[in-house]
PDB file of N, CA and C in Angstrom:
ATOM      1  N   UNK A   1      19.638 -37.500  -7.499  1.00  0.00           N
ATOM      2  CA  UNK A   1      19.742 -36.275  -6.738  1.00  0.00           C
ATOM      3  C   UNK A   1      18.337 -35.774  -6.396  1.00  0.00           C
ATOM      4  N   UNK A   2      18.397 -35.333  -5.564  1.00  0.00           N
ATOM      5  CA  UNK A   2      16.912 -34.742  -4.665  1.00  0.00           C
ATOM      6  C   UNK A   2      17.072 -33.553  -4.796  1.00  0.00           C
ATOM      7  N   UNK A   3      15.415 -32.809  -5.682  1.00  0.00           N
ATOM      8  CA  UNK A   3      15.611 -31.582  -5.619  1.00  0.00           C
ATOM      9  C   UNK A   3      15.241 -31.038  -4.701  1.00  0.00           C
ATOM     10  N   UNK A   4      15.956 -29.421  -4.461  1.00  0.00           N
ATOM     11  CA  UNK A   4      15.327 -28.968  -3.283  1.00  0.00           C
ATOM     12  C   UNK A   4      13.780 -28.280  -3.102  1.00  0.00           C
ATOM     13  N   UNK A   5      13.858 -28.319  -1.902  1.00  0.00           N
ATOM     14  CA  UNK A   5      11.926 -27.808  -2.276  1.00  0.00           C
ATOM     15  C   UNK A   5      11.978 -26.197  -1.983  1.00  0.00           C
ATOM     16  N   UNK A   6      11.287 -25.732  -2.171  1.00  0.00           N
ATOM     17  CA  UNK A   6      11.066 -24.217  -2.511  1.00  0.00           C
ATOM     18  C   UNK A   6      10.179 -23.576  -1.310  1.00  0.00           C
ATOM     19  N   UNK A   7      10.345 -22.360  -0.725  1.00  0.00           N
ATOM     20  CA  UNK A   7       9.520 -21.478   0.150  1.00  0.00           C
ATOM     21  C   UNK A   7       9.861 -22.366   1.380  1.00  0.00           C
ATOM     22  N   UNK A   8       8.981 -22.079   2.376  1.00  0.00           N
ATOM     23  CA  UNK A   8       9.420 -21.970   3.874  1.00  0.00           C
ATOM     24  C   UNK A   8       8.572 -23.557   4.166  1.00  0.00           C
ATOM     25  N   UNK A   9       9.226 -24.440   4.786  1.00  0.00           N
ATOM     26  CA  UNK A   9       8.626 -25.737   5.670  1.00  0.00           C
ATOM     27  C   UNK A   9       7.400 -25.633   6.633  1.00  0.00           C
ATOM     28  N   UNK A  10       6.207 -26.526   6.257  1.00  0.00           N
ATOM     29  CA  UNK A  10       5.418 -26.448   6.896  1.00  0.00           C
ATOM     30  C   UNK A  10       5.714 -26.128   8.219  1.00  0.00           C
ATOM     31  N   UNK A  11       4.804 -24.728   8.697  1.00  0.00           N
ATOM     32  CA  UNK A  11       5.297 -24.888  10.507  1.00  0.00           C
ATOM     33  C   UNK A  11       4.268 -24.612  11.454  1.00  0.00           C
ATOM     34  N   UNK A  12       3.092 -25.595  10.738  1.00  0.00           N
ATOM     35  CA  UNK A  12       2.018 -25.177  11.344  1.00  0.00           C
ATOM     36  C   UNK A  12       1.149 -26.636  12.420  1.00  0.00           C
ATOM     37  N   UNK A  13       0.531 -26.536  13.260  1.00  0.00           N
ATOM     38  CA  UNK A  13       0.168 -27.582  13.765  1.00  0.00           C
ATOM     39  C   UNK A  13      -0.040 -28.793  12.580  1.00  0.00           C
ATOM     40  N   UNK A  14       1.007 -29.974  13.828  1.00  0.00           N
ATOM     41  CA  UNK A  14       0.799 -31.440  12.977  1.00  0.00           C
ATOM     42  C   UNK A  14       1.329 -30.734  11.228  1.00  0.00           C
ATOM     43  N   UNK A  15       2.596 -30.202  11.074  1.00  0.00           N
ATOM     44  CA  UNK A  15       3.059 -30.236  10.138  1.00  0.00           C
ATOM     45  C   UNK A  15       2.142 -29.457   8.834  1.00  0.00           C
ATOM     46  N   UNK A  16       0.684 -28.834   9.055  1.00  0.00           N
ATOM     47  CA  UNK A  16       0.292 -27.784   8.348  1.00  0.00           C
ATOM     48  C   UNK A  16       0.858 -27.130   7.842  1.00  0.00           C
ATOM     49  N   UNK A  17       0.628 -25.963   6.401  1.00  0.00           N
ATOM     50  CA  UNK A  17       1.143 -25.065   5.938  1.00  0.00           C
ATOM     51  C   UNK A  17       0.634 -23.836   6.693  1.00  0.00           C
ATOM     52  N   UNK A  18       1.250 -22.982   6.706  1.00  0.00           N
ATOM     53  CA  UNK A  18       0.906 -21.382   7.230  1.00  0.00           C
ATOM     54  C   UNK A  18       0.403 -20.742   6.545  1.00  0.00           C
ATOM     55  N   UNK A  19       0.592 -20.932   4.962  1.00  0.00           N
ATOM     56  CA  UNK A  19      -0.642 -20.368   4.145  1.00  0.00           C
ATOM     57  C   UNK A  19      -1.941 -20.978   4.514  1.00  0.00           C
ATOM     58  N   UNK A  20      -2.266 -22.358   4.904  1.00  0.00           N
ATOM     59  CA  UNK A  20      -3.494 -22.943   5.086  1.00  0.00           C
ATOM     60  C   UNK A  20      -4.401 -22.872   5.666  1.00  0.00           C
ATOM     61  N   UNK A  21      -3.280 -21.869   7.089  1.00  0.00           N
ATOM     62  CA  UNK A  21      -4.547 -21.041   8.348  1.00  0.00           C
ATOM     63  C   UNK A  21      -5.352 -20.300   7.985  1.00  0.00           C
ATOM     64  N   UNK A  22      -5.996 -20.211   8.773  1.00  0.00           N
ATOM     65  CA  UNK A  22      -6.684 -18.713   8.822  1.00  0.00           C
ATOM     66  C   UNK A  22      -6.103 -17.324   9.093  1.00  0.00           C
ATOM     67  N   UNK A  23      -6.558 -16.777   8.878  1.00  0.00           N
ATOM     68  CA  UNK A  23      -5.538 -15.174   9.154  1.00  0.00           C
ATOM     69  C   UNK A  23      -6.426 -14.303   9.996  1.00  0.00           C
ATOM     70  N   UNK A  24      -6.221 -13.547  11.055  1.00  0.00           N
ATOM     71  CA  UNK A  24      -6.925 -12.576  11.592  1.00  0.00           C
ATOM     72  C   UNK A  24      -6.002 -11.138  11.440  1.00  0.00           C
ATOM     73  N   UNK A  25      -7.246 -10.253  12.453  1.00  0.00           N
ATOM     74  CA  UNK A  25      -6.310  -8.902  11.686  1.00  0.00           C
ATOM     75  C   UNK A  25      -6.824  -8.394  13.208  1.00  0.00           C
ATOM     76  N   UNK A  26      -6.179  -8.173  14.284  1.00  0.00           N
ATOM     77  CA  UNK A  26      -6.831  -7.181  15.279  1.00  0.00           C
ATOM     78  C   UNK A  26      -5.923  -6.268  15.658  1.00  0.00           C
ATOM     79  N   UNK A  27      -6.371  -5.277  16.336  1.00  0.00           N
ATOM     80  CA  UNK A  27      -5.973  -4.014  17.031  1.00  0.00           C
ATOM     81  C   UNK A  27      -6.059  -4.248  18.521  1.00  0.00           C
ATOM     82  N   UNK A  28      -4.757  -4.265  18.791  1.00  0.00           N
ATOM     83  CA  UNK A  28      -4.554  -4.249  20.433  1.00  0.00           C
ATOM     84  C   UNK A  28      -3.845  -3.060  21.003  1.00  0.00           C
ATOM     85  N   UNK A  29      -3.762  -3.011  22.468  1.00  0.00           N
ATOM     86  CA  UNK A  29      -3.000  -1.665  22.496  1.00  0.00           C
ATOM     87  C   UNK A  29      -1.529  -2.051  22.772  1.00  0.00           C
ATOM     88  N   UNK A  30      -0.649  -1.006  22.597  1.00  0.00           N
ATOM     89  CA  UNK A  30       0.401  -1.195  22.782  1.00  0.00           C
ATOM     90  C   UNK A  30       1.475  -1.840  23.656  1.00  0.00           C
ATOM     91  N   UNK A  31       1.134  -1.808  24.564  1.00  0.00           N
ATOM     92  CA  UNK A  31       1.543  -2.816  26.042  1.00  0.00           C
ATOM     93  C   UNK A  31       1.391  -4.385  25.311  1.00  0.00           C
ATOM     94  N   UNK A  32       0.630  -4.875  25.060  1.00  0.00           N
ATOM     95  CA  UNK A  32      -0.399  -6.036  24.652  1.00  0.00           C
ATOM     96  C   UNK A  32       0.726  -6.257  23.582  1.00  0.00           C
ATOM     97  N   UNK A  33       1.324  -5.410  22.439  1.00  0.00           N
ATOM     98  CA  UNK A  33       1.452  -5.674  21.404  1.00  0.00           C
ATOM     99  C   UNK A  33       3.156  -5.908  21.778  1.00  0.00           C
ATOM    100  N   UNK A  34       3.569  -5.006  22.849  1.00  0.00           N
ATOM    101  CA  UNK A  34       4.905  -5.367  23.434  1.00  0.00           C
ATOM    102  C   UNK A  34       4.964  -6.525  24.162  1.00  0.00           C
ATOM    103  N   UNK A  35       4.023  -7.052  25.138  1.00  0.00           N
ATOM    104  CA  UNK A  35       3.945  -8.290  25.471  1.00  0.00           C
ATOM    105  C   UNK A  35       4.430  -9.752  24.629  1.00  0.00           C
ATOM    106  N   UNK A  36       3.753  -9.495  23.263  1.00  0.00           N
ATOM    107  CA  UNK A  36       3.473 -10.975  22.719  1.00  0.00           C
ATOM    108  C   UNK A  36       4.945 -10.588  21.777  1.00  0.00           C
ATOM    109  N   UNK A  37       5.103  -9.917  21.530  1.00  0.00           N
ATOM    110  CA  UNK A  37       6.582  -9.474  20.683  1.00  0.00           C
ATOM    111  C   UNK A  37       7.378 -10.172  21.756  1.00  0.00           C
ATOM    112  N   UNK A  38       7.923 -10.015  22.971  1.00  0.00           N
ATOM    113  CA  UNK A  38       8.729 -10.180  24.235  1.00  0.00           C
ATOM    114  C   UNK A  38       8.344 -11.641  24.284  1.00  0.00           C
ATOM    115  N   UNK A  39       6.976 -12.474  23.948  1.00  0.00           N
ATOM    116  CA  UNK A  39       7.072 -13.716  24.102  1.00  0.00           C
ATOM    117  C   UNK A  39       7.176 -14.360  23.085  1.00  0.00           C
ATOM    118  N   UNK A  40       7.518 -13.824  21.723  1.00  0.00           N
ATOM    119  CA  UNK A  40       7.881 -14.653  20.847  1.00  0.00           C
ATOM    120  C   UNK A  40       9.112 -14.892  21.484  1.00  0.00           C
ATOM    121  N   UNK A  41      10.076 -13.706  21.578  1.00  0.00           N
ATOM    122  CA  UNK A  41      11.225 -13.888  21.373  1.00  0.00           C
ATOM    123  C   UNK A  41      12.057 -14.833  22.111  1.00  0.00           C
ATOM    124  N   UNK A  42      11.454 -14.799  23.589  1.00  0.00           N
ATOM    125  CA  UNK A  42      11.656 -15.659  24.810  1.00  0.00           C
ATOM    126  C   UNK A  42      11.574 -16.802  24.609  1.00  0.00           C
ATOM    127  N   UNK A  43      10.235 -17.245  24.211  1.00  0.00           N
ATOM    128  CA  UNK A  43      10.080 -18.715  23.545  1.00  0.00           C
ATOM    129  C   UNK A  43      10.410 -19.363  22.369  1.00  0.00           C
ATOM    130  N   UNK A  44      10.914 -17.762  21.780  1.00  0.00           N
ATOM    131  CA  UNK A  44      11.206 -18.738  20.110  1.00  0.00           C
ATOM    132  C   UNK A  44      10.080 -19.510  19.350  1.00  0.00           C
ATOM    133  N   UNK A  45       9.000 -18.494  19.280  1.00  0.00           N
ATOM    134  CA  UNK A  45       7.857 -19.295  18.905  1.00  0.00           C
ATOM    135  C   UNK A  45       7.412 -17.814  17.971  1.00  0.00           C
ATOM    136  N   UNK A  46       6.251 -18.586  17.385  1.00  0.00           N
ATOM    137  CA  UNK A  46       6.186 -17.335  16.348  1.00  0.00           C
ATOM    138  C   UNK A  46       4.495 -16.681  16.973  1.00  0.00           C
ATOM    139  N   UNK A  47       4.302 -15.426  16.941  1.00  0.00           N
ATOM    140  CA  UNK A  47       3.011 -14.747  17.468  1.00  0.00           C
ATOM    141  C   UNK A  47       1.691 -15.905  17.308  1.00  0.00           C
ATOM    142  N   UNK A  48       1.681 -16.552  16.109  1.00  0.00           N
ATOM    143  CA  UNK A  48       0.665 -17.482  15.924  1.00  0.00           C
ATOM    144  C   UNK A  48       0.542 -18.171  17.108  1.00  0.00           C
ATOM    145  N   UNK A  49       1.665 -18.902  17.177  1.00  0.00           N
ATOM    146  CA  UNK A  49       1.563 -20.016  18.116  1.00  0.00           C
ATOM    147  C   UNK A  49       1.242 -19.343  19.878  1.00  0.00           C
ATOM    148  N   UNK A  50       1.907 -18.172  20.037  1.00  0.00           N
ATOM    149  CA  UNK A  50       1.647 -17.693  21.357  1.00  0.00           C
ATOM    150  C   UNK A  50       0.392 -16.652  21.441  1.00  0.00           C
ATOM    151  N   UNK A  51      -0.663 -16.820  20.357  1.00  0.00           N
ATOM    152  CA  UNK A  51      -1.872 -16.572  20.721  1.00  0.00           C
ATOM    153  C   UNK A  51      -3.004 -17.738  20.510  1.00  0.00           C
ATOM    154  N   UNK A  52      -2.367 -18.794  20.271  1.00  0.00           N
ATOM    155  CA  UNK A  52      -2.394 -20.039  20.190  1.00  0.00           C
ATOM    156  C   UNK A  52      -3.049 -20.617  21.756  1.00  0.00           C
ATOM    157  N   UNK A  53      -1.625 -20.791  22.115  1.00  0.00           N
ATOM    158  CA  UNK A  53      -1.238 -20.659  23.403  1.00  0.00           C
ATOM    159  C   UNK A  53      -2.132 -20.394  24.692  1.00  0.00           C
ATOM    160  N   UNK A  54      -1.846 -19.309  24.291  1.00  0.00           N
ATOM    161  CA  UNK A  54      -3.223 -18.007  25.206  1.00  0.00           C
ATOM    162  C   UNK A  54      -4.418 -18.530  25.078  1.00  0.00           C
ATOM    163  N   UNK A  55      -4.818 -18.884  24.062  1.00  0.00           N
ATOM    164  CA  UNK A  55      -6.658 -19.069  23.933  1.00  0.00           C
ATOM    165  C   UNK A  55      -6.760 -20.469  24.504  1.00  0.00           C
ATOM    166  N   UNK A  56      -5.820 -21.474  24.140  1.00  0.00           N
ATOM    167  CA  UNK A  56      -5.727 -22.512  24.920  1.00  0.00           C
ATOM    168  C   UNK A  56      -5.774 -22.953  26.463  1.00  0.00           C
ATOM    169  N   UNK A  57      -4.851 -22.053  26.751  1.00  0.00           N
ATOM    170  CA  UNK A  57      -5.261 -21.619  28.390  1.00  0.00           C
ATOM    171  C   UNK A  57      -6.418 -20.985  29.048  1.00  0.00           C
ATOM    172  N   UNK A  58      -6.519 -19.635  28.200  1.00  0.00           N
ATOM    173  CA  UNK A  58      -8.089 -19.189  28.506  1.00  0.00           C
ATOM    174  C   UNK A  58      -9.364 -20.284  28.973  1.00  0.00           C
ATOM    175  N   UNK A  59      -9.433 -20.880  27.756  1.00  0.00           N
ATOM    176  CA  UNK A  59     -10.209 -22.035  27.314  1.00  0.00           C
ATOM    177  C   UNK A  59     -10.087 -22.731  28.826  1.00  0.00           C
ATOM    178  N   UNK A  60      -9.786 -23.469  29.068  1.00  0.00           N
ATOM    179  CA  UNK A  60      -9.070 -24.447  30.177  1.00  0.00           C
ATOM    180  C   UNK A  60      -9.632 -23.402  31.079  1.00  0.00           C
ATOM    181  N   UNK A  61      -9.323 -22.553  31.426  1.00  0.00           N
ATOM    182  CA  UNK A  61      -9.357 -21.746  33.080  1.00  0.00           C
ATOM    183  C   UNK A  61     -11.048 -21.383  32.854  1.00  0.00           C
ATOM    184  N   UNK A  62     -11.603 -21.685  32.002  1.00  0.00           N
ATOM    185  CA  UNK A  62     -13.431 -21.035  32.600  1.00  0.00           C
ATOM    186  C   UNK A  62     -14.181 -22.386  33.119  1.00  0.00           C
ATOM    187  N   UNK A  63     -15.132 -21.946  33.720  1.00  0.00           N
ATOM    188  CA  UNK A  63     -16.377 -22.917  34.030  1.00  0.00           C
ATOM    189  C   UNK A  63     -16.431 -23.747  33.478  1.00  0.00           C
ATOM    190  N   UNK A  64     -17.004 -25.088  33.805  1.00  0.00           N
ATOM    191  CA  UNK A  64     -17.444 -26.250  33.231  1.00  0.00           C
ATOM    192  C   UNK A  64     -18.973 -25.526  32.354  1.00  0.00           C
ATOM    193  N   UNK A  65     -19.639 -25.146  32.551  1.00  0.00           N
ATOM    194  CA  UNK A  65     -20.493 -24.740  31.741  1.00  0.00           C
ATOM    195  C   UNK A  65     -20.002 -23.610  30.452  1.00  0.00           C
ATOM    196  N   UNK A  66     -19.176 -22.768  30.645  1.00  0.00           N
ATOM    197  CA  UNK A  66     -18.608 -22.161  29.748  1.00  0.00           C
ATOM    198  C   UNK A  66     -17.851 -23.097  28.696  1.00  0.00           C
ATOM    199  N   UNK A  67     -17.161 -23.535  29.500  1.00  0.00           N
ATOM    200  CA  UNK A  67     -16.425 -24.640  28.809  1.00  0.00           C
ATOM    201  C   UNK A  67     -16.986 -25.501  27.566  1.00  0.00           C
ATOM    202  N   UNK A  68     -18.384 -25.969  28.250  1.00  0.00           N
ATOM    203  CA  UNK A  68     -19.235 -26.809  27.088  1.00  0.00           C
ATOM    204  C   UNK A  68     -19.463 -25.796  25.880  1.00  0.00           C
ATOM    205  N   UNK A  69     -20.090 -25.076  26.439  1.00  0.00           N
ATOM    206  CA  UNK A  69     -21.098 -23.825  25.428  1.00  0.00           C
ATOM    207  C   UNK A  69     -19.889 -23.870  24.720  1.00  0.00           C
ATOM    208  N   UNK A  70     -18.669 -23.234  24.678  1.00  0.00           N
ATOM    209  CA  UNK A  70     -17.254 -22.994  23.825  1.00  0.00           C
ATOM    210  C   UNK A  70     -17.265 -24.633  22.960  1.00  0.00           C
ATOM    211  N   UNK A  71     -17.192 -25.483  23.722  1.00  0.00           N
ATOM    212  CA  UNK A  71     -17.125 -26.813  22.770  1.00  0.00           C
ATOM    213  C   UNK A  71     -18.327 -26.812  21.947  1.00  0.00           C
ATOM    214  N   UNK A  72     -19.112 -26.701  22.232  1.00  0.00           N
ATOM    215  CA  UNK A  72     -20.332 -26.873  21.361  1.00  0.00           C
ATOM    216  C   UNK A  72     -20.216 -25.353  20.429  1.00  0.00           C
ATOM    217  N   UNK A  73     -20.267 -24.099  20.445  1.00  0.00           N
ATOM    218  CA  UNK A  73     -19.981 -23.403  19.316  1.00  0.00           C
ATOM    219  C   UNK A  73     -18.791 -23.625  18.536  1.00  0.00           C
ATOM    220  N   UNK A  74     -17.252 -24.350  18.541  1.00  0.00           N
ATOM    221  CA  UNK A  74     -16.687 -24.342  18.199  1.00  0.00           C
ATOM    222  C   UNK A  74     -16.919 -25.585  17.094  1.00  0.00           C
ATOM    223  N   UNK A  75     -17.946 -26.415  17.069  1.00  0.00           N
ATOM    224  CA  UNK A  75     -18.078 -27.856  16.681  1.00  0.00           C
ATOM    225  C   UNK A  75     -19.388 -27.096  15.232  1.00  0.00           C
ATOM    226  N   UNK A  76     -19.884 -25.556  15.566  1.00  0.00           N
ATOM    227  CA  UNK A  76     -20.579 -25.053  14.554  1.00  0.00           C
ATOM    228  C   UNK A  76     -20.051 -24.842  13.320  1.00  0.00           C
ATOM    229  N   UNK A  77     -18.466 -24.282  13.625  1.00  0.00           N
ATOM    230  CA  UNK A  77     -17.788 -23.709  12.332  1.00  0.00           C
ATOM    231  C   UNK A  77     -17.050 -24.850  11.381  1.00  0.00           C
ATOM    232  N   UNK A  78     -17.523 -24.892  10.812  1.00  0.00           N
ATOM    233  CA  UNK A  78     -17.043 -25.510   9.170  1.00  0.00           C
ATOM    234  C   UNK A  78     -16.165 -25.901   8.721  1.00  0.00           C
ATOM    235  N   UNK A  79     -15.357 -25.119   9.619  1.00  0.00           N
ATOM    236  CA  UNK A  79     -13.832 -25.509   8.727  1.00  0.00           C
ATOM    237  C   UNK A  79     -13.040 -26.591  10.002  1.00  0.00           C
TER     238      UNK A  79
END
């Protein structure tokens, strides 16, 4: 018999834990905060992933020179 496993299934990129992320903490305004609520729900995705999402696209839509500079500071951090 197979025991069962305990707490919530990895549901984080490539099968990650959600404890394993990082955590942020910001203040947006309210519109903003009704927005991403309205796109969890739509997509069935959880806020992580649809600010995820967002920065991913951001990313993509600037300059080829922006673009680098972002690759190259992002290749600074450690983790």
């Amino acid at each position: 018999m197979v025991a069962k496993r305990r707490g919530r299934p990895p549901a984080g990129p490539k099968g990650q834990p959600r404890a394993a992320m990082r955590q942020i903490s910001a203040r947006i305004p309210d519109e903003t905060y009704a927005q991403l609520k309205a796109l969890t729900a739509v997509l069935q995705i959880s806020q992580a992933d649809v600010i995820g999402k967002a920065v991913d696209a951001l990313e993509r839509s600037l300059a080829d020179a922006e673009s680098r500079l972002v690759r190259l500071l992002r290749k600074r951090d450690p983790r």
